[in-house]
N, C-alpha and C. Protein backbone atom coordinates (compact mmCIF):
# COMPACT_ATOMS: atom_id res chain seq x y z
N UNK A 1 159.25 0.45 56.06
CA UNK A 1 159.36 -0.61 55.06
C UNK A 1 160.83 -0.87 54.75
N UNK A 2 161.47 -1.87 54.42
CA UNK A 2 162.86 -2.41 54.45
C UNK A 2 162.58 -2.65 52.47
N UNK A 3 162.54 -1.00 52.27
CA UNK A 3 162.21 -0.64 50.91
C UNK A 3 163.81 -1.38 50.23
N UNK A 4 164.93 -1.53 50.74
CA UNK A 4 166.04 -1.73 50.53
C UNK A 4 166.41 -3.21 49.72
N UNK A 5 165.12 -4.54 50.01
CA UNK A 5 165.94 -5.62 49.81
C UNK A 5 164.65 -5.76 49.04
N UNK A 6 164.76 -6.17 47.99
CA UNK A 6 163.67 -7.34 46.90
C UNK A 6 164.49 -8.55 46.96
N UNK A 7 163.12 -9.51 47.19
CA UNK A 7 163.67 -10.81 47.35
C UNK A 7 162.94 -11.84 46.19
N UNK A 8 163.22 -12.45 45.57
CA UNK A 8 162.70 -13.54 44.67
C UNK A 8 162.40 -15.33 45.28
N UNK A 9 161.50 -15.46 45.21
CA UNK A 9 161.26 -16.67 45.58
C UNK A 9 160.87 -17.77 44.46
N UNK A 10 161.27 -19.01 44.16
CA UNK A 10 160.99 -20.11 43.07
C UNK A 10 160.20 -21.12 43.66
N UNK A 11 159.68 -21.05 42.89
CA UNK A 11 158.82 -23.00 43.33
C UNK A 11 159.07 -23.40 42.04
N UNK A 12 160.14 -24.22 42.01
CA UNK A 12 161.02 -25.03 41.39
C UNK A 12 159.86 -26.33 40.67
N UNK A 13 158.93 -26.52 41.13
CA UNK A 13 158.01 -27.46 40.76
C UNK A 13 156.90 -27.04 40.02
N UNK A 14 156.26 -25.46 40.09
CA UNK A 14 155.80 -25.18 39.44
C UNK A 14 156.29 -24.68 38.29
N UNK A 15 157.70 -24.16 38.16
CA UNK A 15 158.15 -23.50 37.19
C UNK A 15 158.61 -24.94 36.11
N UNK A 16 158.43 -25.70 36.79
CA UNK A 16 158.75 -27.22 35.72
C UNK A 16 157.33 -28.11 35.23
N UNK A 17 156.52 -27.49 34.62
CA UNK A 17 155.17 -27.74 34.39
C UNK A 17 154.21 -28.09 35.66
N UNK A 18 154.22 -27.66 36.76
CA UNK A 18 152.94 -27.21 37.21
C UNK A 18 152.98 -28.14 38.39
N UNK A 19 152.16 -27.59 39.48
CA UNK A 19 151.90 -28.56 40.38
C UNK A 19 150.42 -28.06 40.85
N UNK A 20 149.59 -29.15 41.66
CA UNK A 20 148.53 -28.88 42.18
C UNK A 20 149.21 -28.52 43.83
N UNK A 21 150.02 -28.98 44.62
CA UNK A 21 150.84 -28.71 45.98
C UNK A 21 150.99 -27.58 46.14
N UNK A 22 150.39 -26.63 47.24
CA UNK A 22 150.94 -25.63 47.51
C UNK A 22 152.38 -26.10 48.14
N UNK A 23 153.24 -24.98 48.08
CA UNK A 23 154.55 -24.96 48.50
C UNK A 23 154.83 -24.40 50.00
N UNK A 24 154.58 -25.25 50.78
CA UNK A 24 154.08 -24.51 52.04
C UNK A 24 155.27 -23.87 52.28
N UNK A 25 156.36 -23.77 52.19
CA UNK A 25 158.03 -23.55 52.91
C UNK A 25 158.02 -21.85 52.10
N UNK A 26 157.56 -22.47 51.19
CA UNK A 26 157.44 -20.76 50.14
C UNK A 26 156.44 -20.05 50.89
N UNK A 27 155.15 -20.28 51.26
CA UNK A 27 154.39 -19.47 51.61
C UNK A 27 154.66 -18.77 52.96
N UNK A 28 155.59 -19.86 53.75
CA UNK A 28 156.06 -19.28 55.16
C UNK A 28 157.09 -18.25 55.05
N UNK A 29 157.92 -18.14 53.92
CA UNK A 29 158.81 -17.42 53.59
C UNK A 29 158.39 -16.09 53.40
N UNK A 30 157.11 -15.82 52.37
CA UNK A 30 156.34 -15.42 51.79
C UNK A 30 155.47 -14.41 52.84
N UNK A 31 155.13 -14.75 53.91
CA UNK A 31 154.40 -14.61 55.32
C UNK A 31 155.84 -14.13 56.00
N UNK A 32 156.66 -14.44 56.58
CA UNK A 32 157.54 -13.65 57.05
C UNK A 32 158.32 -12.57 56.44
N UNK A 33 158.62 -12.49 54.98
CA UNK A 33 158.76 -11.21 54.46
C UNK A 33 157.94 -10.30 54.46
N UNK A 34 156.42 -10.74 54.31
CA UNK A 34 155.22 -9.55 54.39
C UNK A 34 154.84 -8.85 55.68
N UNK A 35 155.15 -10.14 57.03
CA UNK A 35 155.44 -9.34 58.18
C UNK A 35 156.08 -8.33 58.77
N UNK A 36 157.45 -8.50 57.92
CA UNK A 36 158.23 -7.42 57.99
C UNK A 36 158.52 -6.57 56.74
N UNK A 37 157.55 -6.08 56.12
CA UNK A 37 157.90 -5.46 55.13
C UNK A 37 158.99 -5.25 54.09
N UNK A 38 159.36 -6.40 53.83
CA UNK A 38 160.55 -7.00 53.08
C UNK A 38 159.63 -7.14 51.24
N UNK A 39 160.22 -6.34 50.46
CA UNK A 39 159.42 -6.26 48.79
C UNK A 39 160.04 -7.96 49.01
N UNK A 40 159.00 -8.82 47.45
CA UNK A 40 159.61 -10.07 46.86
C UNK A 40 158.34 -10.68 46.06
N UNK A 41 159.29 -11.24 45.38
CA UNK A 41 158.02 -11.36 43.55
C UNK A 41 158.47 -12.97 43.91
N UNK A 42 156.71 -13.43 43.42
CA UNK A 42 157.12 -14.66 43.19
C UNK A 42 158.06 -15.17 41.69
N UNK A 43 158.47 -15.68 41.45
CA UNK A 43 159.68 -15.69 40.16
C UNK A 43 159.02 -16.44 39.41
N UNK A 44 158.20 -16.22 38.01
CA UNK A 44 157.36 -17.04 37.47
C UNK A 44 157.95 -17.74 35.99
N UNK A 45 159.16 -17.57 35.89
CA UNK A 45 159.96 -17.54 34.60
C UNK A 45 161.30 -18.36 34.73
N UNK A 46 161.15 -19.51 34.20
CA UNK A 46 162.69 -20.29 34.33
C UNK A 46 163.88 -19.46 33.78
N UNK A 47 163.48 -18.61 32.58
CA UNK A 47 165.01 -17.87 32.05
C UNK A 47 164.71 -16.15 32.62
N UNK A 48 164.19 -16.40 34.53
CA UNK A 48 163.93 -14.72 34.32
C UNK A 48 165.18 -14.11 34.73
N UNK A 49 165.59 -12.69 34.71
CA UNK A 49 166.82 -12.24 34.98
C UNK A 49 167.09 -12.43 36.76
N UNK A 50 167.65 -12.69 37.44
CA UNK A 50 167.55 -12.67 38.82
C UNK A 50 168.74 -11.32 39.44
N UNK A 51 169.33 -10.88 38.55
CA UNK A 51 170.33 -9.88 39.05
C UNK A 51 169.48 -8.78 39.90
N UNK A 52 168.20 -9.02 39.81
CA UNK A 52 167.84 -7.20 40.18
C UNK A 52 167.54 -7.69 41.83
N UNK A 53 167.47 -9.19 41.88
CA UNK A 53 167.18 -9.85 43.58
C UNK A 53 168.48 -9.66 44.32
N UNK A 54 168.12 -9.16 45.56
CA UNK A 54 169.13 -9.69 46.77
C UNK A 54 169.40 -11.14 46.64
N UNK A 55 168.39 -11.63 46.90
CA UNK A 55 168.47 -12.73 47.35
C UNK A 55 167.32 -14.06 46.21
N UNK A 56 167.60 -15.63 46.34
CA UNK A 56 166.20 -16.08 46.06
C UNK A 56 166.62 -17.28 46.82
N UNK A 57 165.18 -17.65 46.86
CA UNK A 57 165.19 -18.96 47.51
C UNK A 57 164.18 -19.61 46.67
N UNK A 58 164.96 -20.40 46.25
CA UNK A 58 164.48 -21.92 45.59
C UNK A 58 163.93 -22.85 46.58
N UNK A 59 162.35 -23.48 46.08
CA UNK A 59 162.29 -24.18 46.81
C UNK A 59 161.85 -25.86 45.70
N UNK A 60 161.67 -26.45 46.02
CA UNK A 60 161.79 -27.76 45.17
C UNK A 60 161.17 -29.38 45.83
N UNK A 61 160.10 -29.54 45.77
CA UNK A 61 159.37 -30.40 46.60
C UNK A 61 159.59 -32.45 46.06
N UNK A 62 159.55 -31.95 44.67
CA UNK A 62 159.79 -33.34 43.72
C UNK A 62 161.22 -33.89 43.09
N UNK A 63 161.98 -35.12 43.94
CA UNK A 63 163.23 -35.03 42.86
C UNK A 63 163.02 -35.16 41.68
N UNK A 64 162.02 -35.24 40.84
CA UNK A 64 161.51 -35.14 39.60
C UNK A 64 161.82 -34.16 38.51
N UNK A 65 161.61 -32.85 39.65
CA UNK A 65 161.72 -31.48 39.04
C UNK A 65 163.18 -31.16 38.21
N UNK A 66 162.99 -30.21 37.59
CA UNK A 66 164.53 -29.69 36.76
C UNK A 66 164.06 -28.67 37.35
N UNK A 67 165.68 -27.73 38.15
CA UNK A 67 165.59 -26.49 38.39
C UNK A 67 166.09 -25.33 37.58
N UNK A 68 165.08 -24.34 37.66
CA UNK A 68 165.29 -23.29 36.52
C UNK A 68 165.95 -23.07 35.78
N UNK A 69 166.30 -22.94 34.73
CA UNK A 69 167.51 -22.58 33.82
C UNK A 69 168.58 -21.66 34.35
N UNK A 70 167.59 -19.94 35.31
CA UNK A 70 168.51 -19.51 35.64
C UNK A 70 169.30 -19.89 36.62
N UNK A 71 169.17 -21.00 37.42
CA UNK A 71 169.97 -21.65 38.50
C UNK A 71 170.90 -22.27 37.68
N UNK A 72 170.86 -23.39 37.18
CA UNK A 72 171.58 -23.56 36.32
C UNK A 72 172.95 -22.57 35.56
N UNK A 73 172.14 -21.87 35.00
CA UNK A 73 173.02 -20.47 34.36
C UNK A 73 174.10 -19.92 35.42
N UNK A 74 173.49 -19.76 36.67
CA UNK A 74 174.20 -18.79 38.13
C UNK A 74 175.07 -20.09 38.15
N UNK A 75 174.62 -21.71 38.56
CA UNK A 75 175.75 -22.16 38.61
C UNK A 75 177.09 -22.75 37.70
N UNK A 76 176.87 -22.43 36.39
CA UNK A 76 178.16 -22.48 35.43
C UNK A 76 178.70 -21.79 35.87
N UNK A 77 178.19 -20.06 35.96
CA UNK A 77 179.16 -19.22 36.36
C UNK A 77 179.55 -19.05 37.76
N UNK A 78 179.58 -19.90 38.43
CA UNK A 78 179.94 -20.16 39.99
C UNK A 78 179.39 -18.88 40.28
N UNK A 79 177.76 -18.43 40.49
CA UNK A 79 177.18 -17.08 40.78
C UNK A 79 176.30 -17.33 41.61
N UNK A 80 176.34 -18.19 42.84
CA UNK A 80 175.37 -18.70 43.34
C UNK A 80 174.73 -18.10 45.14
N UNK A 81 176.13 -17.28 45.28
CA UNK A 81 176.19 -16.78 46.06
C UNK A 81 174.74 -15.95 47.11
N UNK A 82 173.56 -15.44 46.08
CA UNK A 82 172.45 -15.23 46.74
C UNK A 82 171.45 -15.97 46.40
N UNK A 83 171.36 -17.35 45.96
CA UNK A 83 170.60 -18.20 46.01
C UNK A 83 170.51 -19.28 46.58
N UNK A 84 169.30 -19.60 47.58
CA UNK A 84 169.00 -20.28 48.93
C UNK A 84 168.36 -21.50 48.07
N UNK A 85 168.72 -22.70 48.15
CA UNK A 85 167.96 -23.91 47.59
C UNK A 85 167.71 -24.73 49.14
N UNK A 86 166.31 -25.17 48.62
CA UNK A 86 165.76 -26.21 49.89
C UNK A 86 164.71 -27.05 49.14
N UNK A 87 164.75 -27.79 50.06
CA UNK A 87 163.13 -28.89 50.01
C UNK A 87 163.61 -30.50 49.27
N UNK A 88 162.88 -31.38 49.96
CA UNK A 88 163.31 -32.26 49.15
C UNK A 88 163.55 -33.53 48.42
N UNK A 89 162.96 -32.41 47.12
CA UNK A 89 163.17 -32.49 46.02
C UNK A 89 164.92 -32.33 45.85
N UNK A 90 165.32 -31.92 46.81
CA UNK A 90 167.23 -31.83 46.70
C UNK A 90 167.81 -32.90 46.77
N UNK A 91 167.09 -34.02 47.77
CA UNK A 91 167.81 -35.36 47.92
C UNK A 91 166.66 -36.17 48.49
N UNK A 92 167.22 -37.57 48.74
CA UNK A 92 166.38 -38.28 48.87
C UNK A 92 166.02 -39.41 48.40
N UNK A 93 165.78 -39.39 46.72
CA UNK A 93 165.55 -40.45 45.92
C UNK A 93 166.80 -41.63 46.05
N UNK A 94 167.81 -41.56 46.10
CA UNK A 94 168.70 -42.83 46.00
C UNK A 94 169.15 -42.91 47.04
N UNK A 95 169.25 -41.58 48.08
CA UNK A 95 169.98 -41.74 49.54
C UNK A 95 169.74 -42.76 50.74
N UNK A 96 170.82 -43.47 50.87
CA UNK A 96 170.94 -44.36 51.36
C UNK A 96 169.91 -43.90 53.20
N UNK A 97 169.46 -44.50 54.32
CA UNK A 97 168.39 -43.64 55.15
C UNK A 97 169.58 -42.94 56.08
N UNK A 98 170.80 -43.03 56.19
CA UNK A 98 171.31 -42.56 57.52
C UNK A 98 172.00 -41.07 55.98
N UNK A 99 171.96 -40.91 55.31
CA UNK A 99 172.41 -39.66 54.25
C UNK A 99 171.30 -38.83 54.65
N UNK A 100 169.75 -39.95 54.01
CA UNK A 100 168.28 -38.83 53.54
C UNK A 100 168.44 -38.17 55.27
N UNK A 101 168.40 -38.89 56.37
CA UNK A 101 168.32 -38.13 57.68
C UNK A 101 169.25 -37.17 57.73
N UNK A 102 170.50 -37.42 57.37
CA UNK A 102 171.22 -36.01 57.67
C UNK A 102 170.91 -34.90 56.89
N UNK A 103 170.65 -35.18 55.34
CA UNK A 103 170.54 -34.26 54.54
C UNK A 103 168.94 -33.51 54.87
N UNK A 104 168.06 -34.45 55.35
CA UNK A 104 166.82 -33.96 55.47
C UNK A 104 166.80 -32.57 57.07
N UNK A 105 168.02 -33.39 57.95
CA UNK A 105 167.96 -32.19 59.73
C UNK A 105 168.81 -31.32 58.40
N UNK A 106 169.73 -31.00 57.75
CA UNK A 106 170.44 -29.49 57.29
C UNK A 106 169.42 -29.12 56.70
N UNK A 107 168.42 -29.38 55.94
CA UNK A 107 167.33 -28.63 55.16
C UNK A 107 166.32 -27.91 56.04
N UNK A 108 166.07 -28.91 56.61
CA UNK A 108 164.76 -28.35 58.02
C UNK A 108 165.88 -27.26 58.49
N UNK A 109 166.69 -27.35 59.29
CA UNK A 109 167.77 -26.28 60.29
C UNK A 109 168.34 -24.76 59.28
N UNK A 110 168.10 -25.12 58.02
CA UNK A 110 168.60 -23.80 56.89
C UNK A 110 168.17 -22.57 56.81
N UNK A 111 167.01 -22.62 56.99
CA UNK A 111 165.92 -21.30 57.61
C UNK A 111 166.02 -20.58 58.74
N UNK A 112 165.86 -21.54 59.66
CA UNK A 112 166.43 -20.83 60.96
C UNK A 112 167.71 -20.49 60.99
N UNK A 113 169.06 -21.18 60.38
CA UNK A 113 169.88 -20.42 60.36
C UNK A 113 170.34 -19.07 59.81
N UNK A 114 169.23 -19.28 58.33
CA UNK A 114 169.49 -17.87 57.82
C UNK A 114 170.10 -16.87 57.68
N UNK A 115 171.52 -16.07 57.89
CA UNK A 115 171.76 -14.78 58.09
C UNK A 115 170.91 -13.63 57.31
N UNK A 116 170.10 -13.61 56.50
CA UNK A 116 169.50 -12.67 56.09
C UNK A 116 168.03 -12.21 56.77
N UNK A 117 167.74 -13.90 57.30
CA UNK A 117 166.27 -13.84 57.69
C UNK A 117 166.39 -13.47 59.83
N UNK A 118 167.26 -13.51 59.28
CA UNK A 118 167.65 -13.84 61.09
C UNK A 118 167.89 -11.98 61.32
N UNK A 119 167.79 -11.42 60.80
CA UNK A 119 167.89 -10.06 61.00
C UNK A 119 166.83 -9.26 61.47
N UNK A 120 165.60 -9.77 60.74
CA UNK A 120 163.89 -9.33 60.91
C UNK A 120 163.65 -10.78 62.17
N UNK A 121 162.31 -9.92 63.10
CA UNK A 121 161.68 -10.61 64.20
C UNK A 121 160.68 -11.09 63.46
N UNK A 122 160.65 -12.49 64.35
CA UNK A 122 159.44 -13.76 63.80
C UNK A 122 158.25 -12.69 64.53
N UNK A 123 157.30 -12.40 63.77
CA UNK A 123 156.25 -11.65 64.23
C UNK A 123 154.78 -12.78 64.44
């Protein structure tokens, strides 16, 4: 077991009053940490502490959504360093179509690039 890393994961949409959408990008995340025995809590709390995570990954389906307080919080204090934001809900709404396409291939390509995830085999 890779007893070593707890990982936190957000669904940025549920933590902003609720969604009926599963978060499929979360659940794949979710499914490849459990493959490889990687600990990780889903994060059910906009003001929860995140210091005790390696890592989190935000995910965010609606530009609608407000993201967590503690994102927010990490980024006043320029603390952003182990938190992965995707989905999107990041851009999109006003982006002009040759932006939403670029911004949409770096979101899709972010996962696979990974350095953390890229360590454990796709099982």
């Amino acid at each position: 077991m890779n007893e070593n890393f707890l990982i936190g994961l957000v669904d940025a949409d549920l933590l902003d009053g609720g969604t009926r959408h599963p978060n499929l990008a979360l659940l794949k995340i979710a499914g490849f940490l459990h493959d490889n025995n990687i600990r990780f809590n889903l994060i059910e709390d906009s003001d929860a502490d995140i210091s005790k995570y390696d890592l989190v990954y935000v995910s965010k389906v609606f530009t609608f959504t407000q993201e967590p307080k503690f994102l927010q919080k990490a980024r006043e204090k320029n603390d952003i360093a182990k938190i992965r934001c995707g989905g999107t809900g990041y851009y999109g709404e006003d982006d002009p179509p040759e932006i939403f396409t670029r911004l949409r291939e770096e979101d899709m390509t972010r996962l696979e690039k990974d350095e953390f995830l890229n360590k454990f085999p796709n099982i």
